[in-house]
Structure formats: structure tokens, C-alpha cells
Protein backbone atom coordinates (compact mmCIF):
# COMPACT_ATOMS: atom_id res chain seq x y z
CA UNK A 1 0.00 0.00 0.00
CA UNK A 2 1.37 3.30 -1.33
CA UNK A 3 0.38 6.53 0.26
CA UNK A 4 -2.32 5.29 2.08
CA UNK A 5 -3.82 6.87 5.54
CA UNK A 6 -3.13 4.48 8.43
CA UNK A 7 -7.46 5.42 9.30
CA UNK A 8 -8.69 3.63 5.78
CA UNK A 9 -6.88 0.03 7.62
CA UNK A 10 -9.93 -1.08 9.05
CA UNK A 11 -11.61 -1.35 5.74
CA UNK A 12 -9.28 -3.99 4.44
CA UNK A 13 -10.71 -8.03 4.78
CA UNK A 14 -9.91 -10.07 7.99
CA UNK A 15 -6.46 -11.76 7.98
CA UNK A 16 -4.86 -10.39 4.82
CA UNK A 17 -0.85 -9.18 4.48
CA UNK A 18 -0.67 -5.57 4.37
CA UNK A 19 2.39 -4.46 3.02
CA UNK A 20 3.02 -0.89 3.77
CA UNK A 21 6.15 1.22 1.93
CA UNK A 22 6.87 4.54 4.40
CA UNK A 23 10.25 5.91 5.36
CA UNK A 24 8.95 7.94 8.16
CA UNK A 25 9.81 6.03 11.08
CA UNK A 26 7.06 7.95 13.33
CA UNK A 27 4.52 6.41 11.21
CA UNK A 28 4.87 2.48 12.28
CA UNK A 29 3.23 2.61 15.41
CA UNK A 30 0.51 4.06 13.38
CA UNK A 31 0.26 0.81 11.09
CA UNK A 32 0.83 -0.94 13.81
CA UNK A 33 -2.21 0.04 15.89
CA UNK A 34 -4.40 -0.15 12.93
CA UNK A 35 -3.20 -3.90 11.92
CA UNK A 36 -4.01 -5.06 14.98
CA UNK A 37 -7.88 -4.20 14.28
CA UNK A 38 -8.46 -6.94 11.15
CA UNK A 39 -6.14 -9.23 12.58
CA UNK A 40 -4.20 -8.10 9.66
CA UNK A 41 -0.17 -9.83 9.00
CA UNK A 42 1.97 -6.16 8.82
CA UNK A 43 5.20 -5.80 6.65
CA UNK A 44 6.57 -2.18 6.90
CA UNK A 45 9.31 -1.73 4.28
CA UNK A 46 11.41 1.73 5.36
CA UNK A 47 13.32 1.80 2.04
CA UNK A 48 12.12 3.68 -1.04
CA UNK A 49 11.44 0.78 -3.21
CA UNK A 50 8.56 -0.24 -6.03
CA UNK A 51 6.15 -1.60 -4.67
CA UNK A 52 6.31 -4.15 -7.46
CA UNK A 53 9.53 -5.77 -6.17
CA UNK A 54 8.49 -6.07 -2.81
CA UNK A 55 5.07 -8.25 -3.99
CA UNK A 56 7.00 -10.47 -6.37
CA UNK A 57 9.38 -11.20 -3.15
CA UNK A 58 6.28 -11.78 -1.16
CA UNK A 59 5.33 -14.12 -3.97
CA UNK A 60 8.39 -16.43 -4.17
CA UNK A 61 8.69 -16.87 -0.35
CA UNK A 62 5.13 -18.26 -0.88
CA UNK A 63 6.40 -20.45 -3.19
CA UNK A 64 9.04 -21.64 -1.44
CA UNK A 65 6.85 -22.04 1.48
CA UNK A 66 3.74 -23.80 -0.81
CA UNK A 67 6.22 -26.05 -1.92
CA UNK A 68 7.46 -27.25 1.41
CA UNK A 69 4.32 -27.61 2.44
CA UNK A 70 2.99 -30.05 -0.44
CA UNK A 71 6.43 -32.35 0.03
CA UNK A 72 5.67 -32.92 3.56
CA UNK A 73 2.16 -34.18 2.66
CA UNK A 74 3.54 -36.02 0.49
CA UNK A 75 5.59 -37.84 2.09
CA UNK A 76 2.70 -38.11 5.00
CA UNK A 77 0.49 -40.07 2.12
CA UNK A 78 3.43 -42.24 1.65
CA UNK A 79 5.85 -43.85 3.72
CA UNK A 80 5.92 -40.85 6.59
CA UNK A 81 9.49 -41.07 6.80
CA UNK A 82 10.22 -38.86 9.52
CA UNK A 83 14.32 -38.33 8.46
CA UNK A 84 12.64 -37.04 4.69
CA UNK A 85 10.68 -34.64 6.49
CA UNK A 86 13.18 -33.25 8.73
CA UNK A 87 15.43 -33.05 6.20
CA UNK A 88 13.62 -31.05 3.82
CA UNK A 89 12.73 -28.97 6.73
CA UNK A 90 16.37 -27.92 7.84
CA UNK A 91 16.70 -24.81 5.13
CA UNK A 92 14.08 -23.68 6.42
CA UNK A 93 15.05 -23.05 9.99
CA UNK A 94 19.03 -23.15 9.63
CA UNK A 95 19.38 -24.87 12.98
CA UNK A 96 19.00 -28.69 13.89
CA UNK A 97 15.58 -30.76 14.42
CA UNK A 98 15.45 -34.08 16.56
CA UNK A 99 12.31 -36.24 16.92
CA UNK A 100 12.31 -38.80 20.12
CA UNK A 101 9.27 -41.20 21.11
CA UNK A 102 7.75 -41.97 24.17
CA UNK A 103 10.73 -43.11 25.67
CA UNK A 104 12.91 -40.39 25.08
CA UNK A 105 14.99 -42.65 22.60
CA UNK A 106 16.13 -40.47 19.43
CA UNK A 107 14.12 -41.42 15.91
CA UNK A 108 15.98 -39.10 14.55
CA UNK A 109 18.01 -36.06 14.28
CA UNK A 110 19.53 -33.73 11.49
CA UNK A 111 22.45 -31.78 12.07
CA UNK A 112 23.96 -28.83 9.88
CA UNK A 113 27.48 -29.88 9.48
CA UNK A 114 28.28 -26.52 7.01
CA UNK A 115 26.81 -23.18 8.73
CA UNK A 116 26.87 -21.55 5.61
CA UNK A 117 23.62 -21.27 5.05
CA UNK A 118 23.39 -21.36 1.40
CA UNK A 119 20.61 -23.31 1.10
CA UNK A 120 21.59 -25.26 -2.23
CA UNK A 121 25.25 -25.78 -0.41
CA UNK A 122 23.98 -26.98 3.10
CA UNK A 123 25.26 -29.95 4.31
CA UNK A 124 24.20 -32.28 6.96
CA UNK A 125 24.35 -35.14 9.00
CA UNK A 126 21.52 -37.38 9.52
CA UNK A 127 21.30 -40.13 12.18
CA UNK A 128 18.46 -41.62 11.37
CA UNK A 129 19.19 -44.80 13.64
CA UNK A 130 17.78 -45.28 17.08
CA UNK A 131 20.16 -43.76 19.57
CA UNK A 132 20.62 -44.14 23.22
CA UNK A 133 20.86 -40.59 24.49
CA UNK A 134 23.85 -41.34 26.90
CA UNK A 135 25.23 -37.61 27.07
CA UNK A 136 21.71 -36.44 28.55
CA UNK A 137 21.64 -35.39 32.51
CA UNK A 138 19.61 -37.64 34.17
CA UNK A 139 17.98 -34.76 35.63
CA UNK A 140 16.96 -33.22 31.80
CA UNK A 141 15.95 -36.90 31.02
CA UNK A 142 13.62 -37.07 34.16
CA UNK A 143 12.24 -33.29 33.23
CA UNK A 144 11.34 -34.14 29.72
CA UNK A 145 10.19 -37.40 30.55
CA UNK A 146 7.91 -36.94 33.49
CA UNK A 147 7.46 -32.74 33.70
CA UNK A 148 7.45 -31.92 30.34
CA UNK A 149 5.98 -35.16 29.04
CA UNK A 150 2.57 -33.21 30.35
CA UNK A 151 2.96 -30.16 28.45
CA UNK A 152 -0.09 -29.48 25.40
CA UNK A 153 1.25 -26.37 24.98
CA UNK A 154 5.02 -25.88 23.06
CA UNK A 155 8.08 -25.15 25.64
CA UNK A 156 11.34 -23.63 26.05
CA UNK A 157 14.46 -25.96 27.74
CA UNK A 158 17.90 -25.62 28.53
CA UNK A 159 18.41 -22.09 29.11
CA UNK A 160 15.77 -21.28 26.30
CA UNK A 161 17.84 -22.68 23.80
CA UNK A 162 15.87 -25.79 22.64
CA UNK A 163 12.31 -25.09 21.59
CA UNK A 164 10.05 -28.16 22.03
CA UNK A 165 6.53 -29.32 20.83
CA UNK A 166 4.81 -32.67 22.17
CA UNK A 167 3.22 -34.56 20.36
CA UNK A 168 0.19 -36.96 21.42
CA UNK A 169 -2.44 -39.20 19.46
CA UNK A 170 -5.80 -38.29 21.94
CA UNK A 171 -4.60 -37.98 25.47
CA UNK A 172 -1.50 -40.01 25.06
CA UNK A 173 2.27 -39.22 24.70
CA UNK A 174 4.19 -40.50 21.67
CA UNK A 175 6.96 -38.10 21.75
CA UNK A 176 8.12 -34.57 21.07
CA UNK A 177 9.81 -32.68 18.51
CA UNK A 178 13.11 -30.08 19.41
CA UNK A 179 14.51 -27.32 17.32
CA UNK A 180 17.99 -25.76 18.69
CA UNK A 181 19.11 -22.63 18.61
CA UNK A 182 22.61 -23.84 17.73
CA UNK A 183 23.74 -21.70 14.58
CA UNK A 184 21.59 -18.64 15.29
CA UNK A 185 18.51 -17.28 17.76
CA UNK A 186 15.08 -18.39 17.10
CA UNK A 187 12.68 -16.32 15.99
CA UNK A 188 8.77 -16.01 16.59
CA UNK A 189 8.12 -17.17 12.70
CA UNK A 190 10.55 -19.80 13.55
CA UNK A 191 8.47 -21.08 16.34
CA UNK A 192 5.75 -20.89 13.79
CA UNK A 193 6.55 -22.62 11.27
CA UNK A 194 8.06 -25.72 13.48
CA UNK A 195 4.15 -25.72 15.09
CA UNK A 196 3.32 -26.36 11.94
CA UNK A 197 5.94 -29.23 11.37
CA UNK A 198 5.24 -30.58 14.01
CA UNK A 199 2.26 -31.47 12.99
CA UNK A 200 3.06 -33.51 10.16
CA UNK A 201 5.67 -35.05 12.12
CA UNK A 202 2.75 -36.36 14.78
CA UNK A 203 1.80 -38.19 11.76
CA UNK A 204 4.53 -39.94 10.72
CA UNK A 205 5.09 -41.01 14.68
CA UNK A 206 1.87 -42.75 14.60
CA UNK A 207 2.97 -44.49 11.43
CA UNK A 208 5.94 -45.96 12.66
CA UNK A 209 5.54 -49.69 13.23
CA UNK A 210 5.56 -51.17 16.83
CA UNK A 211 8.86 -52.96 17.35
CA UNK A 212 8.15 -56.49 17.15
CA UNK A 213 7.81 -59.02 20.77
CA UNK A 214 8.02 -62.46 20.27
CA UNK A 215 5.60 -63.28 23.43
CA UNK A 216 8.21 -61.42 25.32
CA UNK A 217 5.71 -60.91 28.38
CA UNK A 218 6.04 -64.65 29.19
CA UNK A 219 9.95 -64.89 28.95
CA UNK A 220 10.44 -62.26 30.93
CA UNK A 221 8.45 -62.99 33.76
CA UNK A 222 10.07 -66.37 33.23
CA UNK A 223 13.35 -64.78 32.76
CA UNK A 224 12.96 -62.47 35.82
CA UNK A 225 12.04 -65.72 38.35
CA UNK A 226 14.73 -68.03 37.05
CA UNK A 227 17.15 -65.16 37.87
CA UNK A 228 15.77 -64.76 41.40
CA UNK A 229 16.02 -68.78 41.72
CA UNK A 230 12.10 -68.90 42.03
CA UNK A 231 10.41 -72.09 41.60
CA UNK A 232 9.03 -71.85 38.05
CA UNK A 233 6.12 -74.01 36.62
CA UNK A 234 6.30 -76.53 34.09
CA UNK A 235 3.61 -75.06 32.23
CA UNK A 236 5.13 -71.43 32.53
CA UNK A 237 8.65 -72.58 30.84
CA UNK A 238 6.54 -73.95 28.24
CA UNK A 239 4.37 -71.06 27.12
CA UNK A 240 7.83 -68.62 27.44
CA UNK A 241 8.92 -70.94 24.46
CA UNK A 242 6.21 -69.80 21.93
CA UNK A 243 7.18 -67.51 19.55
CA UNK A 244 11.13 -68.87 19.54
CA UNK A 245 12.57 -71.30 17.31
CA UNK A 246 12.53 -74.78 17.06
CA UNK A 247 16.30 -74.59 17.57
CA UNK A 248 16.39 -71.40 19.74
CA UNK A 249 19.60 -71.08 21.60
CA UNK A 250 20.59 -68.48 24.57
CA UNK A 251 23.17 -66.66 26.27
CA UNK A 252 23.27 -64.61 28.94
CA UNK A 253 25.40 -61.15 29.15
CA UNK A 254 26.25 -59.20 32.44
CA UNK A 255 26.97 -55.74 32.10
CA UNK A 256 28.18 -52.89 33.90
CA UNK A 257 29.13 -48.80 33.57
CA UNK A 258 29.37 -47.27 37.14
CA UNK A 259 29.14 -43.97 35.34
CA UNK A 260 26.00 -44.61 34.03
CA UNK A 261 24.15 -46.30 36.50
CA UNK A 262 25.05 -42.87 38.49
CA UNK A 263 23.32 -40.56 35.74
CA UNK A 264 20.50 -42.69 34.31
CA UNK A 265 17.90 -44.69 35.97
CA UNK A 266 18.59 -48.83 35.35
CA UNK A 267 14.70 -49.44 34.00
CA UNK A 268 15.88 -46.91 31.15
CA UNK A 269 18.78 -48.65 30.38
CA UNK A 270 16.98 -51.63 30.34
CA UNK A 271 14.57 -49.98 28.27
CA UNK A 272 17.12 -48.81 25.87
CA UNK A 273 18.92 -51.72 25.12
CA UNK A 274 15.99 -54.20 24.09
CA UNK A 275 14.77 -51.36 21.71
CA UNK A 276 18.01 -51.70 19.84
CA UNK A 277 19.38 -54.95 20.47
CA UNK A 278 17.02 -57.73 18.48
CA UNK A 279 15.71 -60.60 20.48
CA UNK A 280 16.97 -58.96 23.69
CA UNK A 281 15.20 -59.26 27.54
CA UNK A 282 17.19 -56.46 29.76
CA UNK A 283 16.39 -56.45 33.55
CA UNK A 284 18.44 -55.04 36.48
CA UNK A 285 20.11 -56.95 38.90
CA UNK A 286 21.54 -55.51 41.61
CA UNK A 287 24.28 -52.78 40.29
CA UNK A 288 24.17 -54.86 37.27
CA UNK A 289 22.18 -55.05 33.51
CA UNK A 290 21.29 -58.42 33.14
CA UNK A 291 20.47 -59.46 29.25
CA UNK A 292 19.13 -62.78 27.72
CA UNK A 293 19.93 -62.70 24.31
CA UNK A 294 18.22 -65.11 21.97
CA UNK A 295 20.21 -66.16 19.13
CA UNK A 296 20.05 -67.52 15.73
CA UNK A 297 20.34 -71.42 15.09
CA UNK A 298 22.88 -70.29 12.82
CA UNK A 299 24.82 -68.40 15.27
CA UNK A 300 26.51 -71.29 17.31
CA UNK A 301 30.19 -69.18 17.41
CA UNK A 302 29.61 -67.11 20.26
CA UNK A 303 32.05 -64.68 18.70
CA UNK A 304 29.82 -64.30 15.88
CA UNK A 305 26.73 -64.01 18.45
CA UNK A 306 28.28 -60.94 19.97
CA UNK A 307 29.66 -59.11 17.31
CA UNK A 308 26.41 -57.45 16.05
CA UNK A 309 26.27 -55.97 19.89
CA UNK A 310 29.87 -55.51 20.60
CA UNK A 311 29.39 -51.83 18.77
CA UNK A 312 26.80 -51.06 20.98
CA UNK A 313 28.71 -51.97 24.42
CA UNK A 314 31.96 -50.21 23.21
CA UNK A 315 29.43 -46.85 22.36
CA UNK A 316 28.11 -46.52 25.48
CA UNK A 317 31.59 -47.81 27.59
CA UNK A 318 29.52 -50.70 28.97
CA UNK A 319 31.46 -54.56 30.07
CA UNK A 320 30.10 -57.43 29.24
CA UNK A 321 30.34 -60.62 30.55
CA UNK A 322 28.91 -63.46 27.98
CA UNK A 323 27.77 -67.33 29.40
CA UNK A 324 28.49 -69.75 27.16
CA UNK A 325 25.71 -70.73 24.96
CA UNK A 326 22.71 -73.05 26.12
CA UNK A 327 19.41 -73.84 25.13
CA UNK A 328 16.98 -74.85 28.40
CA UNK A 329 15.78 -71.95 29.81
CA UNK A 330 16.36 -73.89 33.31
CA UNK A 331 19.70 -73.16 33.00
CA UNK A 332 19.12 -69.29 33.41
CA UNK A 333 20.69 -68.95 36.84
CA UNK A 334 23.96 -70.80 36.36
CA UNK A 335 24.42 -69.29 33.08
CA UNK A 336 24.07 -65.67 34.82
CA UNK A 337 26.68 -66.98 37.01
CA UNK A 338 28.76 -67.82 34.40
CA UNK A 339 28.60 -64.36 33.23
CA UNK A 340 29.13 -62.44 36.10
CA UNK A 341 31.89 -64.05 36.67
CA UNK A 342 33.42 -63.70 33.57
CA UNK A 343 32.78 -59.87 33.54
CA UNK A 344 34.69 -60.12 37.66
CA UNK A 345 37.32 -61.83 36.53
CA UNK A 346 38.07 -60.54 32.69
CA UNK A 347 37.57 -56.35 33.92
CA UNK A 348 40.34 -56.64 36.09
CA UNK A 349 42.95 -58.95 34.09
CA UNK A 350 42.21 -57.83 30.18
CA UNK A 351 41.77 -54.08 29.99
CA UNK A 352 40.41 -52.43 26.78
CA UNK A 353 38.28 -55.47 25.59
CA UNK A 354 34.51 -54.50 25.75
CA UNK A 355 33.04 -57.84 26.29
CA UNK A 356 34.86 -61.11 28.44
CA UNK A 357 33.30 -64.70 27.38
CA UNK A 358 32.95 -67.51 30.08
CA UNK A 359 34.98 -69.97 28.08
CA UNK A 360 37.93 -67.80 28.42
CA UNK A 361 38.07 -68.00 31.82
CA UNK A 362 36.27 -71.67 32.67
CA UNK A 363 39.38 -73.33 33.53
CA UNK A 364 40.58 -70.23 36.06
CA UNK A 365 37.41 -70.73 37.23
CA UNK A 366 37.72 -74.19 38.34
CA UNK A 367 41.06 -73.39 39.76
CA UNK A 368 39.49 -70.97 41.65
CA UNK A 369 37.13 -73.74 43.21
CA UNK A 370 39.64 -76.03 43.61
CA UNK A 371 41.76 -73.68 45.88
CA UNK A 372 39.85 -72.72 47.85
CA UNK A 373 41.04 -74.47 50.66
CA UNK A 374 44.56 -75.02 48.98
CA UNK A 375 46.83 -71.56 48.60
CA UNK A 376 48.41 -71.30 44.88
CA UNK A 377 51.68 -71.80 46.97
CA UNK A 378 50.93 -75.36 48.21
CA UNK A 379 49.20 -76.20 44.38
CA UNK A 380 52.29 -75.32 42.12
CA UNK A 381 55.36 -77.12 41.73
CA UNK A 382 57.91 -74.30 43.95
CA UNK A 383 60.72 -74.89 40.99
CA UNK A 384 57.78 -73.81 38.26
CA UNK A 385 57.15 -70.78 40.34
CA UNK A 386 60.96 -70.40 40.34
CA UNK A 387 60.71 -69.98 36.35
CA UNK A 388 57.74 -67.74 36.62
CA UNK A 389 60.28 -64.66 38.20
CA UNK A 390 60.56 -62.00 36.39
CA UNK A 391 63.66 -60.85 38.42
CA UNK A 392 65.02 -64.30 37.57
CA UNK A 393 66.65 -64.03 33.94
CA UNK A 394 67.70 -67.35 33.19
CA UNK A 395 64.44 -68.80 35.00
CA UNK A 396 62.30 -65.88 32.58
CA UNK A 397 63.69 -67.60 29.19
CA UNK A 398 63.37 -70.93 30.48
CA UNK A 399 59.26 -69.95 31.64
CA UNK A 400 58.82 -68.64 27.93
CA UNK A 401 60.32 -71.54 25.84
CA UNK A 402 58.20 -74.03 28.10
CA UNK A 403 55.04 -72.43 27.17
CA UNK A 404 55.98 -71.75 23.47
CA UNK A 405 57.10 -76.03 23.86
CA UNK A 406 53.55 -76.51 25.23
CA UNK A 407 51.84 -73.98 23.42
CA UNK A 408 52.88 -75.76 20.52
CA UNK A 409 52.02 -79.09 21.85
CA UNK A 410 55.95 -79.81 21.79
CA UNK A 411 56.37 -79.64 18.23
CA UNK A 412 60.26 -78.67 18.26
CA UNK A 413 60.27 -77.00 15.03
CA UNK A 414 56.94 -74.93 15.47
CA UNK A 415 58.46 -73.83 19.02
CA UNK A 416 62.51 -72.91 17.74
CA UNK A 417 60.67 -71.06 14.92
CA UNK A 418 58.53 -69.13 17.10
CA UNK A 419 61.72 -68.24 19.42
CA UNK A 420 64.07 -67.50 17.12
CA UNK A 421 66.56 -70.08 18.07
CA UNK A 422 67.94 -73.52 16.67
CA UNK A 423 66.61 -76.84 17.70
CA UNK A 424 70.41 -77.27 19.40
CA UNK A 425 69.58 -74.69 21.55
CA UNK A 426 65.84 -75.77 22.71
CA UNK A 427 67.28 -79.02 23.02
CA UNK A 428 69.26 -77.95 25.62
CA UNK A 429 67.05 -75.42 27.27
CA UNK A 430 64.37 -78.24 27.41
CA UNK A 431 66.76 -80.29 29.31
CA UNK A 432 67.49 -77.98 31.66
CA UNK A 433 63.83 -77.61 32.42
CA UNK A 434 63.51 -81.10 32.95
CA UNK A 435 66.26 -81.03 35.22
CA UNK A 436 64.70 -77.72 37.17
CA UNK A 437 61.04 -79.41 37.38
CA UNK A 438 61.86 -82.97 37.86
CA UNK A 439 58.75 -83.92 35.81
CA UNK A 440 58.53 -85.99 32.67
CA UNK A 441 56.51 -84.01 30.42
CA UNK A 442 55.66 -86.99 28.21
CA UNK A 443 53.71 -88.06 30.64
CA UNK A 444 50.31 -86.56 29.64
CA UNK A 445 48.77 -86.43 33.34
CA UNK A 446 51.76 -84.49 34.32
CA UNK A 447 52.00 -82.25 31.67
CA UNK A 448 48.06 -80.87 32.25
CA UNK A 449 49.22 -80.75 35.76
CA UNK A 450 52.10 -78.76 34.58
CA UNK A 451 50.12 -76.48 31.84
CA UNK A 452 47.33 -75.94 34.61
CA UNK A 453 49.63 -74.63 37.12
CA UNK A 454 51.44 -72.16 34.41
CA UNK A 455 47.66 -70.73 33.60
CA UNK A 456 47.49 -70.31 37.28
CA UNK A 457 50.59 -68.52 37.45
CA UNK A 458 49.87 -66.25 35.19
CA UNK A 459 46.88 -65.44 36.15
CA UNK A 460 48.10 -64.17 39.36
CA UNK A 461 50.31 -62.07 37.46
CA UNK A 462 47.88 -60.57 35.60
CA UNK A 463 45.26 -59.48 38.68
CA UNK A 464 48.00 -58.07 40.50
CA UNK A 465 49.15 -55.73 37.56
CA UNK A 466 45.26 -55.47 36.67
């Protein structure tokens, strides 16, 4: 509107964009007052410009805004991917957009990784994986989880730098929307036009399909009991079996992050982990995350078993201690043992592994059992713990050739290979060693003795420097 009296407002329609050119500044509370009557949008422009320019301006920020707005119900009549829609909805707000459900797990999240904001040049980085929010207080997780889970209305977190929308399908939660005001300050069309997002992205949250339970309710109240040593009916075992395999196999995995457990609530944890680890039952026991893992018939290497997981537990600086594999659920309780004492035992002799399997440490196990009433001292041979000192040279050399010797079930070749020296020279160290022990290796009950009491040895060795 071009020389136009501020009075004649009032006679425009009901909700229409008044665009007013006028370099005198004392006039804008004038058009101000007057657009508030009509409910009228108001766009003041103080430069001297044609009038002409400004509409066809006007006109292609519709059209960018028109377009945006048909691609997002597109995608809503399709698959609702949420990722597409946040993606396509970055340029428009320059900042980042995350989407988490009900559980305050991340759907999904777009990040700007170039702030120039060029919007044919932007580049990002989508997760558009489930992620366990590990980095989150425990007190922001409890805030947006139980306090803000309530909200109807949109909210400010975080100092005001995170604007948030929840999202519900009639009077229940399924998860919120957040816009932060990482690469610049958010603005009141900003706030806006992510209302209006989130709206679309409501949708797609309802389309997202359940994550599949195979009769988990059963198992884990089965599960739970067997863990607790509760009597368990015949009847109940049986019905926790439907929905497994014919040839379903188990193990059990112990795990543990002090740091953690201090910052985030177990059940969440819990939650967490059987949302992104398939075929997964998580419960807490004690200061520890107890897991039964079913596994595929295929997957009788329990290496292979743990691989797809061992990601996951080296993310989020959890230990794991792994059962061997079995296939009764009766067995629940010793194979929990099995695990827990494989993450005791493997956490404070191998440092920097993320998971420690039973089978590794079985035998130290049983030599644990067997001394019990028996010191190491009065167990081991005194000349064998003679080799076993470090400050001893000559008994150092002669402890390393006799486990190469053994290693390589006293193959003489194999062994002077893998030392570096002749078969002259083993020859005579191995004599020596005779000598020192007084035992006749060939004799195959007193070499296990002999091979049993060096995995002793060094197992000692390796909890005191652990």
C-alpha cells in the first residue's frame, strides 16, 4: 500500500498481508495500531522501493513455502518417513531438528554440518538410527520425561535454547519434537513454522511400526524368576517358548558402567537396550544389567553371536560378561553366574576389551574352586614358580620356551621357529627344564598338571598388575 492513511486500515478483509512502503519512522506505530484491528499480517518496508519488487518477493517466499508444504504431505500419504521430512525442513530453519518417542529414545536427528547457510550448499548429517541418548543429565531426562511429558502447549528448555513441541495421538504421549538454537537465535516465525511441522511429524510417529515381541511378556516374567532362583512351573517354561525357534539357543550377558548407572535410571537402560538390540530381555540386577539374548540357530560361534552388539557396548563404555551358549531356559541362573563371573574376573585382568566370554576364563574358574582351601603356593610345583620370576633371567627364558614347547604341543620346530633359536639350543634349554622341574613331560597327566599350574601362574600375574 502506497500513500495510504493508516485510518482507511480497518476497511481492508480479515487476515490479509498488508504491506506498507513509508520511510517515516514515526509512522509504524501508526500501522501498527491499525493492523491489529483486522487481525491483519503487517510488513513495513522503510526503504524507497517499487512496490512491485516487494510483492513479487512476497510471492516467491510463498512459493518456497507452498512447496514445502505439499512435500511434507507427500511424504505423510506415503511412507511418513520422519528423516525425509526433517530433512527437507532444515533450510528452512538453519538450525538442527530431533524427533524422540515416548521413551525419550532419538528417531531421529539432522544436524547442519556446514553453517553456511546457502541453502543449495547446506550440508548435513543425519542419524536416522535409534540412539541411546547417553550424554543427557539424568535430571533433563527425568524433566522431559515426566514434567514436560505433560505439556499441550510448546516449551522452552535448557536455558531457552531448545524449543520443544509434544506430540500426542488423543490424550497419550508418543513423543516430542526439538529445534535448537545452535547456529543462530530463534525467531517467533521460527516457532511458527516448526508448530506447523510438528504437525506432520505427529503423523509420521503414529505411522511408525511397533517394534516387534516375540511373546516377550512370558519370557520375561520367566526370565525375571529363574534369575531370582524362584520355583518356576512346568507349564510357565513352556508357554515362554512360543514364539522362539525350534532350535532357539541363549546366552546370557552381564553388564556394567558405574558412570551410568550414576546418571541414568537402570529401567531406562533396560529400556534402551531391548529397543536396539534384536531378540533382547534387559532387567536389572543388583548394580548390574542383566540381558538374555536369543540367538540364531545359525549363530553357534559365540564370537559371531556378539559381534552385532559388541558396537553397541563399546558406544556406550559398557562390560560385558557373555555365558556360554545353552538352550533350556532352566539353565538361566547358572548361566548368569557364568557371566558375572566372567565380567569379575576378565575387567580386572584384560583391559580395553569391551566384552569377556565364560569360556575364556572356565578353567581359572575351576582353579578358583579347587583352591579354595589349597593356597596357589601349596598347588604349584615351587621350581615352576621359580621360572615364573621376572627378576630371575635365566628362569624368565626358560618360563617362555616351556610355554611356546607346550603352546605348541611340543612340536620342536613350530616352538625354535617361534623363538628364534635352533633346535640345538631348545634341546638344551628343554633339558634344563627337565632337570629344574623334575617332571617328565611326556607323561600326559603331568604335563596338564604342569600347563594348569602355568595358567594359574599367570593369572596371578595378571590381577596383580590389573
Amino acid at each position: 500500500m502506497e500513500h495510504a492513511d493508516p485510518g482507511r486500515v480497518p476497511l481492508l478483509p480479515e487476515g490479509c498481508l498488508l504491506v506498507v512502503i513509508d520511510e517515516d519512522p514515526t509512522n509504524l506505530g501508526k500501522w501498527r495500531y491499525s493492523s491489529t484491528v483486522n487481525n491483519l499480517t503487517l510488513l513495513v518496508v522503510k526503504n524507497r522501493i517499487k512496490i512491485t519488487a516487494v510483492c513479487n518477493h512476497i510471492l516467491k517466499i510463498f512459493e518456497h513455502f507452498t512447496t514445502w508444504e505439499n512435500q511434507l504431505r507427500e511424504i505423510i500419504q506415503g511412507s511418513g518417513n520422519i528423516k525425509e521430512m526433517i530433512t527437507i525442513s532444515v533450510p528452512n530453519f538453519e538450525n538442527p531438528i530431533g524427533v524422540v518417542d515416548q521413551k525419550m529414545q532419538v528417531i531421529t536427528s539432522v544436524d547442519i554440518v556446514d553453517s553456511q547457510f546457502a541453502e543449495t550448499s547446506m550440508k548435513y548429517s543425519v542419524n536416522d538410527r535409534p540412539t541411546f541418548p547417553k550424554d543427557i543429565p539424568a535430571e533433563l531426562i527425568m524433566k522431559n520425561h515426566i514434567k514436560y511429558k505433560a505439556k499441550r502447549v510448546p516449551y522452552f528448555y535448557v536455558d531457552k535454547s531448545i524449543y520443544s513441541v509434544n506430540l500426542f495421538s488423543d490424550d497419550d504421549y508418543i513423543g516430542s519434537v526439538s529445534l535448537a538454537a545452535k547456529f543462530r537465535p530463534l525467531t517467533h516465525a521460527d516457532m511458527a513454522l516448526f508448530e506447523f511441522l510438528a504437525e506432520f511429524l505427529r503423523e509420521g510417529l503414529l505411522k511408525l511400526t511397533p517394534v516387534k515381541v516375540h511373546e516377550k511378556t512370558c519370557l520375561r516374567s520367566v526370565f525375571i524368576s529363574l534369575l531370582k532362583k524362584a520355583e518356576v512351573n512346568g507349564k510357565a517354561i513352556k508357554e515362554a517358548y512360543r514364539g522362539l525357534d525350534d532350535k532357539h539357543q541363549f546366552t546370557i550377558l552381564c553388564l556394567y558402567n558405574s558412570t551410568i548407572h550414576r546418571d541414568i535410571p537402570p529401567e531406562y537402560i533396560c529400556e534402551q537396550i531391548e529397543l536396539r538390540i534384536d531378540g533382547s530381555l534387559a532387567t536389572c540386577v543388583d548394580s548390574e544389567i542383566v540381558i538374555l539374548l536369543s540367538l540364531d540357530a545359525r549363530q553357534s560361534n559365540l564370537e559371531d553371536a556378539i559381534r552385532g552388539i559388541s558396537s553397541f557396548l563399546a558406544e556406550f563404555d559398557f562390560l560385558a560378561g557373555v555365558s556360554n551358549i545353552f538352550t533350556e531356559l532352566e539353565d538361566v541362573y547358572f548361566n548368569y553366574l557364568q557371566a558375572k563371573y566372567a565380567l569379575a574376573i576378565g575387567s580386572g585382568t584384560k583391559a580395553g576389551q569391551s566384552y569377556y566370554l565364560f569360556q575364556e576364563f572356565a578353567l581359572l574358574y575351576l582353579l578358583n574352586k579347587m583352591l579354595e582351601d589349597l593356597p596357589p603356593r601349596f598347588f604349584v610345583p615351587p621350581k615352576l614358580m621359580l621360572l615364573s620370576s621376572s627378576g630371575n633371567t635365566s628362569g624368565a627364558e626358560y618360563w617362555k620356551t616351556l610355554h611356546v614347547y607346550l603352546k605348541n604341543s611340543m612340536n620342536v620346530t613350530l616352538t625354535a621357529n617361534e623363538l628364534g633359536i635352533t633346535r640345538g639350543s631348545l634341546y638344551k634349554r628343554l633339558e634344563k627344564i627337565h632337570k629344574i622341574l623334575g617332571i617328565d613331560l611326556y607323561n600326559a597327566k603331568y604335563r596338564l598338571y604342569v600347563e594348569i599350574c602355568m595358567s594359574l601362574i599367570e593369572w596371578n600375574i595378571e590381577s596383580k598388575q590389573g
